[in-house]
PDB file of N, CA and C in Angstrom:
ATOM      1  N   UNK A   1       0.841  -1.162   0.000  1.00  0.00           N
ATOM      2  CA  UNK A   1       0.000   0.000   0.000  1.00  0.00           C
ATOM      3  C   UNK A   1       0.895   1.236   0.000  1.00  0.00           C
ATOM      4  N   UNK A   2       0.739   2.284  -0.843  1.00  0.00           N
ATOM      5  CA  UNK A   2       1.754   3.370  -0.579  1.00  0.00           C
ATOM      6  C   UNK A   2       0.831   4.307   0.133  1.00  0.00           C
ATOM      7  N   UNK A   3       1.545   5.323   0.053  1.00  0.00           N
ATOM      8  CA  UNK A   3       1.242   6.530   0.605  1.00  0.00           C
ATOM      9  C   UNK A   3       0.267   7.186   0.417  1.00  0.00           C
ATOM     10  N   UNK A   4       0.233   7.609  -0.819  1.00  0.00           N
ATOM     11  CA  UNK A   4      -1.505   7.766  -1.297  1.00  0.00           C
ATOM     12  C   UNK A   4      -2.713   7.395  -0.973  1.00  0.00           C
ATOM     13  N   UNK A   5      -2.081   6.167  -1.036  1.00  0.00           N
ATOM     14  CA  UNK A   5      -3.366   5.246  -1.121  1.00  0.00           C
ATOM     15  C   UNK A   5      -3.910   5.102   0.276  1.00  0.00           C
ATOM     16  N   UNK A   6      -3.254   5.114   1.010  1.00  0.00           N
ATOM     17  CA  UNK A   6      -3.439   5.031   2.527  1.00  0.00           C
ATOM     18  C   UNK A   6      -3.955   6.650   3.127  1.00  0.00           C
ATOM     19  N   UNK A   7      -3.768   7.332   2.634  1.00  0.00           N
ATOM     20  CA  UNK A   7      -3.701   8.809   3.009  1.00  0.00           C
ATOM     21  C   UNK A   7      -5.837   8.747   2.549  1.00  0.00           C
ATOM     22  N   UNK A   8      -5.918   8.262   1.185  1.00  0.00           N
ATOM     23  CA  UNK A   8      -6.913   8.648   0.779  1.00  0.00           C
ATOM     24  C   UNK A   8      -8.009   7.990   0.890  1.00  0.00           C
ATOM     25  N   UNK A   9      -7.179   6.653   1.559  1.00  0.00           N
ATOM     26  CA  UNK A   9      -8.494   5.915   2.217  1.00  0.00           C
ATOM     27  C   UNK A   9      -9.178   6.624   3.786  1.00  0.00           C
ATOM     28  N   UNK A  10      -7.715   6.774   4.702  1.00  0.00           N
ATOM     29  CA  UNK A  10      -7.958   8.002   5.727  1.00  0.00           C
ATOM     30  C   UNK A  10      -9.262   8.695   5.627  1.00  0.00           C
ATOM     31  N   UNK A  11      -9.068   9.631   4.470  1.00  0.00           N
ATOM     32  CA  UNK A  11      -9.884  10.502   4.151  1.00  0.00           C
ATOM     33  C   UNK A  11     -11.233  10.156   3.951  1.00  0.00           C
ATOM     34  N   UNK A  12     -11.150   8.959   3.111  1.00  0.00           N
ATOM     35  CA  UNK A  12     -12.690   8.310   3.003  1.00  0.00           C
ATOM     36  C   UNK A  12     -13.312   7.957   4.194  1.00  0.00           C
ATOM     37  N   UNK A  13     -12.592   7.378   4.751  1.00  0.00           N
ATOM     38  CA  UNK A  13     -13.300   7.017   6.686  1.00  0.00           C
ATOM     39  C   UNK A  13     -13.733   8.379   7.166  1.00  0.00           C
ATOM     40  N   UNK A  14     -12.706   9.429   7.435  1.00  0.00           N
ATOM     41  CA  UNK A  14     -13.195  10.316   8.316  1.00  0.00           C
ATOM     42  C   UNK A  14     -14.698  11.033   7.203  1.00  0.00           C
ATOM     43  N   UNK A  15     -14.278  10.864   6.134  1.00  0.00           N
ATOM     44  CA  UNK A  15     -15.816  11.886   5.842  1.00  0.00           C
ATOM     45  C   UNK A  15     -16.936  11.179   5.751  1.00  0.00           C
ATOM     46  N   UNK A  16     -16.919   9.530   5.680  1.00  0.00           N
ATOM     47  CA  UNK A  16     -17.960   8.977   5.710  1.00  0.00           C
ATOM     48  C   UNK A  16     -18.280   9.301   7.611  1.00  0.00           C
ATOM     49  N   UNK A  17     -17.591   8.886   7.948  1.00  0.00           N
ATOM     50  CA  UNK A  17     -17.773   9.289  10.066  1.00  0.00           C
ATOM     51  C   UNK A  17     -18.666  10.505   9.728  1.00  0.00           C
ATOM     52  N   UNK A  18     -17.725  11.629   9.100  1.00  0.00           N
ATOM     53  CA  UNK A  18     -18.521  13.437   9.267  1.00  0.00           C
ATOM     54  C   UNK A  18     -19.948  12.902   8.791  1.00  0.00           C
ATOM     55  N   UNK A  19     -20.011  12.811   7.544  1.00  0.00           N
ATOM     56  CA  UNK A  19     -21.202  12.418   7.104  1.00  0.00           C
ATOM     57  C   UNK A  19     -22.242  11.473   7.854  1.00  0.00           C
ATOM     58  N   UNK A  20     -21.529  10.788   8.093  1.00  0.00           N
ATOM     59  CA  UNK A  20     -23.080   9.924   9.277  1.00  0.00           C
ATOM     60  C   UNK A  20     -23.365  10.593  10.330  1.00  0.00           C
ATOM     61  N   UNK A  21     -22.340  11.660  11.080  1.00  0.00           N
ATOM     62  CA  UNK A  21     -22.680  12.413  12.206  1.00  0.00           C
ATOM     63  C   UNK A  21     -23.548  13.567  12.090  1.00  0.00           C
ATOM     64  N   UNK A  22     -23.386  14.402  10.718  1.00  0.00           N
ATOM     65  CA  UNK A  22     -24.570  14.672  10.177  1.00  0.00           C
ATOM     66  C   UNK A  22     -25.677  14.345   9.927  1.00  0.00           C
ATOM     67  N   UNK A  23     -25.426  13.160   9.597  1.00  0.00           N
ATOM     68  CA  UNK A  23     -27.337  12.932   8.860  1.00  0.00           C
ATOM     69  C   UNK A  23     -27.540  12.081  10.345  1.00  0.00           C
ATOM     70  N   UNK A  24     -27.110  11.381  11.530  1.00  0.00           N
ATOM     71  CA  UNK A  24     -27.835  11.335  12.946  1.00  0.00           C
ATOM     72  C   UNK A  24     -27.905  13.194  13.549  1.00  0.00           C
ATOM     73  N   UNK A  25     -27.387  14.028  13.521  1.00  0.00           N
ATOM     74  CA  UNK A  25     -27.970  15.383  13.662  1.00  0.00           C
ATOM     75  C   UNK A  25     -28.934  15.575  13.229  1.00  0.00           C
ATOM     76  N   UNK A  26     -28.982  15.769  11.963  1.00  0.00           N
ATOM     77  CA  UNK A  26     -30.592  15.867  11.129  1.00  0.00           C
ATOM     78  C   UNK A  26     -31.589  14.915  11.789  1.00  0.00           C
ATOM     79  N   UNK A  27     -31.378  13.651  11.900  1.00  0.00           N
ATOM     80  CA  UNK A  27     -32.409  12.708  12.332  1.00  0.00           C
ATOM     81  C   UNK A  27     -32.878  13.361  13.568  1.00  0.00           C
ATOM     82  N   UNK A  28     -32.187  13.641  14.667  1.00  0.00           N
ATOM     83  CA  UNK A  28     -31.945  13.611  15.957  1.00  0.00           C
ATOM     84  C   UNK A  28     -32.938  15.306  16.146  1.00  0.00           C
ATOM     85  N   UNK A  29     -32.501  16.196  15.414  1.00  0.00           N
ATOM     86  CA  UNK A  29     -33.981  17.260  15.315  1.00  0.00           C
ATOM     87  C   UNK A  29     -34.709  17.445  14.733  1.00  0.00           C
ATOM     88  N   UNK A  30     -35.398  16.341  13.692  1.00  0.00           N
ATOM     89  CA  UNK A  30     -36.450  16.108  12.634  1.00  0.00           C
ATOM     90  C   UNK A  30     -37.218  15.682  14.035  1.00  0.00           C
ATOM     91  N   UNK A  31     -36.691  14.334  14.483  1.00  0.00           N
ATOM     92  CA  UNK A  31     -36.967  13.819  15.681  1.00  0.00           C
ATOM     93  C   UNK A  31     -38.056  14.562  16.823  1.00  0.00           C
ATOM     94  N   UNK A  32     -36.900  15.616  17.558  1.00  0.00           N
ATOM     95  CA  UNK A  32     -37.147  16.902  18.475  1.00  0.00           C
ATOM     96  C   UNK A  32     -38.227  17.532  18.016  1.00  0.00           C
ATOM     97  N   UNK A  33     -38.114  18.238  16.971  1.00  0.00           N
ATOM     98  CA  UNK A  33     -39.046  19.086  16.259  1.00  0.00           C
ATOM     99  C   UNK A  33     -40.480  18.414  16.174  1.00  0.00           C
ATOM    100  N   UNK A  34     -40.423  17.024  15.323  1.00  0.00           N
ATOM    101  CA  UNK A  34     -41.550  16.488  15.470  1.00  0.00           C
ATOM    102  C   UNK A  34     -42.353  16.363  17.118  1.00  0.00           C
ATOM    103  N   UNK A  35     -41.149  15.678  17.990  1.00  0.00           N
ATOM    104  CA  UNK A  35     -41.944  15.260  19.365  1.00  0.00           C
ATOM    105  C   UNK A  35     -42.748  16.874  20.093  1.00  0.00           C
ATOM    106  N   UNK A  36     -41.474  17.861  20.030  1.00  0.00           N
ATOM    107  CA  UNK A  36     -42.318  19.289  20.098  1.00  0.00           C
ATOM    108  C   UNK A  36     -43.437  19.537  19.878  1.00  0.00           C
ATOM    109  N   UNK A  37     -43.485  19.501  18.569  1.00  0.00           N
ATOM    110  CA  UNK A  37     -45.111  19.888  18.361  1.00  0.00           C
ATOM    111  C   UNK A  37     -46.091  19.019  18.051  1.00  0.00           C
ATOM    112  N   UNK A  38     -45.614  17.728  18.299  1.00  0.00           N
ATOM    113  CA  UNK A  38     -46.403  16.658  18.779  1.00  0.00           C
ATOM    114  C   UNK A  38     -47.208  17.047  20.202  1.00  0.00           C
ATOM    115  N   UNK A  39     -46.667  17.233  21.476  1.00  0.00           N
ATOM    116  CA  UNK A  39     -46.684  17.236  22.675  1.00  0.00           C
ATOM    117  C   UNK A  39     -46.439  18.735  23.051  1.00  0.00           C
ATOM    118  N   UNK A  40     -46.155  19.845  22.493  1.00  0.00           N
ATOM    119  CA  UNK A  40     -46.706  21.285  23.088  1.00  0.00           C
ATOM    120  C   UNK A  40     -47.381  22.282  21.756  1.00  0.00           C
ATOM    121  N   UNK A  41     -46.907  22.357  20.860  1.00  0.00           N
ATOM    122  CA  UNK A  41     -47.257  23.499  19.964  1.00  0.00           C
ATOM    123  C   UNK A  41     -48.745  22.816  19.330  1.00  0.00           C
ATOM    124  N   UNK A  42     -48.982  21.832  19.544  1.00  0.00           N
ATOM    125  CA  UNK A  42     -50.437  21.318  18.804  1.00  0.00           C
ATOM    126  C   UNK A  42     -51.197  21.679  19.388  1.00  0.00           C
ATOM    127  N   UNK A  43     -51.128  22.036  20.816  1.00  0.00           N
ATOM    128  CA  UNK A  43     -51.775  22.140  21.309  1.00  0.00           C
ATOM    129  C   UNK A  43     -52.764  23.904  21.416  1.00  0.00           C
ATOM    130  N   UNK A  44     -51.946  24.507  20.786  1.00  0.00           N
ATOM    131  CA  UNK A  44     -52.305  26.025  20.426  1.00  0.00           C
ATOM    132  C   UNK A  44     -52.687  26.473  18.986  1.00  0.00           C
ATOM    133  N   UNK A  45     -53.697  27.104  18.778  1.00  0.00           N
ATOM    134  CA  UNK A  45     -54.483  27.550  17.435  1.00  0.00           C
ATOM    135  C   UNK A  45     -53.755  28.818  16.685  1.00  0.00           C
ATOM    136  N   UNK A  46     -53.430  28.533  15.857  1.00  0.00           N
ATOM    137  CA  UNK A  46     -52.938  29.708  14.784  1.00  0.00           C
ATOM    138  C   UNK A  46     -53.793  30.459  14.227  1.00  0.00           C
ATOM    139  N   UNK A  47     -53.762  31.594  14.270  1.00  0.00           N
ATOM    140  CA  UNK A  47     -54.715  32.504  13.232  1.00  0.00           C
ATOM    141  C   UNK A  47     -54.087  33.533  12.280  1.00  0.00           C
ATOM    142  N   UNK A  48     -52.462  32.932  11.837  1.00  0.00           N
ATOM    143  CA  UNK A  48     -51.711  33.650  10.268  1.00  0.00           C
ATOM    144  C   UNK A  48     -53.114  33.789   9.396  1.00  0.00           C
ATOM    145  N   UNK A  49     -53.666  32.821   8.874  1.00  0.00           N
ATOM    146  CA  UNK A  49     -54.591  33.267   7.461  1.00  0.00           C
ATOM    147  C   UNK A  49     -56.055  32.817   7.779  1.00  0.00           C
ATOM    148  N   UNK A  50     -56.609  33.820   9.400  1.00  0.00           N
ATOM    149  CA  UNK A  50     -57.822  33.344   9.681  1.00  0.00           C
ATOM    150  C   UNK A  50     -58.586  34.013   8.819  1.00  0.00           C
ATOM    151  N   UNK A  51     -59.749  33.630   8.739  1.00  0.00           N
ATOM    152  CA  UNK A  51     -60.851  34.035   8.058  1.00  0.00           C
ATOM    153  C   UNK A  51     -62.098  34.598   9.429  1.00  0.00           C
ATOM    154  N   UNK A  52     -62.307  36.417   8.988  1.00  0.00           N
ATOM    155  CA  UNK A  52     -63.147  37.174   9.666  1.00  0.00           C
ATOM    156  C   UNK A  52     -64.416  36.894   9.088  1.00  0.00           C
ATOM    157  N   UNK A  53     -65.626  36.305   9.705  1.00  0.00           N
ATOM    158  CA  UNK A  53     -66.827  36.094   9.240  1.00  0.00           C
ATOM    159  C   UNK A  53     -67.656  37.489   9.419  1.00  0.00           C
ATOM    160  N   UNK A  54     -67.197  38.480   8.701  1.00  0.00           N
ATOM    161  CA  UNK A  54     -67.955  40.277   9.147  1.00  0.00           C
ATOM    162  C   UNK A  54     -68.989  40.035   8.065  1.00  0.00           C
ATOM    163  N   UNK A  55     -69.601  40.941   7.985  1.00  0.00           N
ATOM    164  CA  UNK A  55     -70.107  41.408   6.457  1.00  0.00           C
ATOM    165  C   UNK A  55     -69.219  42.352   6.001  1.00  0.00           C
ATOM    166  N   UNK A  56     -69.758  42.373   4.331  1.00  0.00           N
ATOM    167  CA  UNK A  56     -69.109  43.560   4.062  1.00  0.00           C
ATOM    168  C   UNK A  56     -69.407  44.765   3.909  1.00  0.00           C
ATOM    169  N   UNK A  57     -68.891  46.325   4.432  1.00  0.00           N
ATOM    170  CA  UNK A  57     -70.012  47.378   4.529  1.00  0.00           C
ATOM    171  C   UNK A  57     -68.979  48.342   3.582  1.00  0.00           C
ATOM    172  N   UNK A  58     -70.011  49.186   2.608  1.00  0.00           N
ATOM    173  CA  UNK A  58     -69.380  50.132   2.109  1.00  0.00           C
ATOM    174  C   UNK A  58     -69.114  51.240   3.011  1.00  0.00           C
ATOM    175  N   UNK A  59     -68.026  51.881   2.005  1.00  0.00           N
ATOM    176  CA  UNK A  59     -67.620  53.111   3.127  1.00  0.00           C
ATOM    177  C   UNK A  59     -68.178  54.409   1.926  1.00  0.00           C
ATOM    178  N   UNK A  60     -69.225  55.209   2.474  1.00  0.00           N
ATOM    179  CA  UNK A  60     -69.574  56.162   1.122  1.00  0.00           C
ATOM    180  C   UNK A  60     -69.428  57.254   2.194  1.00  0.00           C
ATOM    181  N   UNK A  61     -69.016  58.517   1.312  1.00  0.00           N
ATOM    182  CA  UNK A  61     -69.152  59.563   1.810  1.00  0.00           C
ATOM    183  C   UNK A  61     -70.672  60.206   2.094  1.00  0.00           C
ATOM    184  N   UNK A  62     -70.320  61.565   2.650  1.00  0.00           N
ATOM    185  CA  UNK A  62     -71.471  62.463   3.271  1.00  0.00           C
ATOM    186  C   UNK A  62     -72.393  63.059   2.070  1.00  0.00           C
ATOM    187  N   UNK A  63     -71.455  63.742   1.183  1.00  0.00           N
ATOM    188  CA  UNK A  63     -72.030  64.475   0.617  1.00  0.00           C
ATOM    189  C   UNK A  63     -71.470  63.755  -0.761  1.00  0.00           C
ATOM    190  N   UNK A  64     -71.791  64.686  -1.964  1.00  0.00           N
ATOM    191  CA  UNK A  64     -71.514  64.195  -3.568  1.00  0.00           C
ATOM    192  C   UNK A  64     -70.600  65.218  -3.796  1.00  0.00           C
ATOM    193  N   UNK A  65     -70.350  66.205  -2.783  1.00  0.00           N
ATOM    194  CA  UNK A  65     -68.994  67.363  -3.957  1.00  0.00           C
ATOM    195  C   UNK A  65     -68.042  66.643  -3.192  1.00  0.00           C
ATOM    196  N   UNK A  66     -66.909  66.858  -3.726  1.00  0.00           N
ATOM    197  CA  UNK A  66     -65.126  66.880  -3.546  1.00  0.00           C
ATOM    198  C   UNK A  66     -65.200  67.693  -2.330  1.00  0.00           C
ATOM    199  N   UNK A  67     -64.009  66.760  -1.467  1.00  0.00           N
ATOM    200  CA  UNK A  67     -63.531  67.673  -0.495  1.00  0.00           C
ATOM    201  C   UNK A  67     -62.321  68.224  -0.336  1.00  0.00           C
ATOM    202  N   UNK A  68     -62.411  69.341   0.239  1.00  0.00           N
ATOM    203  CA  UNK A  68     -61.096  70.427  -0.016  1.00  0.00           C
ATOM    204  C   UNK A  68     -60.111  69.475   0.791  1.00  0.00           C
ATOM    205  N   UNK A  69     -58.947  70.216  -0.073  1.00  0.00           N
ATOM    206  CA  UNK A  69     -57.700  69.612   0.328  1.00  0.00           C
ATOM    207  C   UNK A  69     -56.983  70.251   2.321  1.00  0.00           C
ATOM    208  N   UNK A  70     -56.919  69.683   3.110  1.00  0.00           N
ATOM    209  CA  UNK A  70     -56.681  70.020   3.624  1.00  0.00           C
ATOM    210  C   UNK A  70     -54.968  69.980   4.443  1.00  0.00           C
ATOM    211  N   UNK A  71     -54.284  70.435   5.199  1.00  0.00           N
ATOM    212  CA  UNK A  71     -53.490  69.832   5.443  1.00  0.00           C
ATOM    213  C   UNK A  71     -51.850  71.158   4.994  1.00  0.00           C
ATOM    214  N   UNK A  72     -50.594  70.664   5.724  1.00  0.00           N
ATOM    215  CA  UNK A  72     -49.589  71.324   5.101  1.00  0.00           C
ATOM    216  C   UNK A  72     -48.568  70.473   5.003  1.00  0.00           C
ATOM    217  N   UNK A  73     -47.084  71.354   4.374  1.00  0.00           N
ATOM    218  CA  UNK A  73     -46.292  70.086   3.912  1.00  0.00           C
ATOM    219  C   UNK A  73     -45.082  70.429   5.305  1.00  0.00           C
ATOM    220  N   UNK A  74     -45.356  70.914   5.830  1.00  0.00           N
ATOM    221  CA  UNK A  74     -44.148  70.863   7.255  1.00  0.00           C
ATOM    222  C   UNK A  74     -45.243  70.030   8.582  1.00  0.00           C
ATOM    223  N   UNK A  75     -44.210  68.731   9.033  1.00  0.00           N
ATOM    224  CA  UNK A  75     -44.611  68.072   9.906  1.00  0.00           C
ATOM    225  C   UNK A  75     -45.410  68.804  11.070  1.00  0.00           C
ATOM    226  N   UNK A  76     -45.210  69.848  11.039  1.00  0.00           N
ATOM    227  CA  UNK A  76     -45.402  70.413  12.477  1.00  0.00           C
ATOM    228  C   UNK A  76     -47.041  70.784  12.262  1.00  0.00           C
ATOM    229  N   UNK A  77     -48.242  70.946  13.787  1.00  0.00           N
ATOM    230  CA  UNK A  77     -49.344  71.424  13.166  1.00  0.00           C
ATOM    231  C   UNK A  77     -49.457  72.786  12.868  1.00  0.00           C
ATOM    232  N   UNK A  78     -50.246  73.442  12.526  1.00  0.00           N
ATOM    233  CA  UNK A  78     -50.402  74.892  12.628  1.00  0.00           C
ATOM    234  C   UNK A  78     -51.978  74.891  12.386  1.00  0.00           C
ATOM    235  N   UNK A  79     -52.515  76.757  12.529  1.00  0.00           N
ATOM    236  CA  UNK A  79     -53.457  77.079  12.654  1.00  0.00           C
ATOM    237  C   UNK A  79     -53.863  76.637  11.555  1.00  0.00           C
ATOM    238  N   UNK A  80     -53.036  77.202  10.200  1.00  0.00           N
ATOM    239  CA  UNK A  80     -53.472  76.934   9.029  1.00  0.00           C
ATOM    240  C   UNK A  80     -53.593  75.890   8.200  1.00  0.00           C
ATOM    241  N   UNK A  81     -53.324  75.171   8.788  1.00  0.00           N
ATOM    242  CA  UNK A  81     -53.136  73.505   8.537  1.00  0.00           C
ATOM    243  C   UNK A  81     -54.464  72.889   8.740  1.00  0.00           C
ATOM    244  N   UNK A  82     -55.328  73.432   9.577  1.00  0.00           N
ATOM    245  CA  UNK A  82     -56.882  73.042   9.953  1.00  0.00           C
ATOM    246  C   UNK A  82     -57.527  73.271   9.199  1.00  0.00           C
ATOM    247  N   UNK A  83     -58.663  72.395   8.968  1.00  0.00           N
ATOM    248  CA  UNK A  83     -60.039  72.556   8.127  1.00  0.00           C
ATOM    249  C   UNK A  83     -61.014  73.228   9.083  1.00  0.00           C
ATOM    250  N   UNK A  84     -61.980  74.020   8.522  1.00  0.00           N
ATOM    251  CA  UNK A  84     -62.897  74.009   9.120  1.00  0.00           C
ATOM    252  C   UNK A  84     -63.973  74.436   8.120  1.00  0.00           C
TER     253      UNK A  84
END
């Protein structure tokens, strides 16, 4: 056996080792994860994409004319900044 050859079998052992110690990691919190929310998170209701049973109501204005623009372009309020 020379040198090489021995060197590169080395190599094949330790990364097959890395590699299986990986994929028992993966197993080992597919595992976790599953028993988790097996036994606590099932136990709680999500509402990301609930559905509101409202009706639906239009929003119409008061009157039929346009309303004046109100308002100014500096953050701050002022008198003149008010509608009335």
């Amino acid at each position: 056996m020379t040198q090489d050859t021995a060197a590169n079998t080395s190599n094949t052992r330790r990364r097959n080792r890395l590699l299986l110690a990986l994929a028992g990691l993966v197993a080992i919190t597919g595992v976790a994860g599953a028993a988790y929310w097996r036994l606590h998170a099932a136990h709680f209701v999500s509402t990301d994409n609930a559905y509101a049973g409202a009706e639906i109501a239009q929003v119409t204005p008061r009157s039929a004319a346009p309303s004046r623009k109100c308002g100014s372009r500096t953050p701050r309020p002022s008198a003149a900044a008010r509608c009335w």
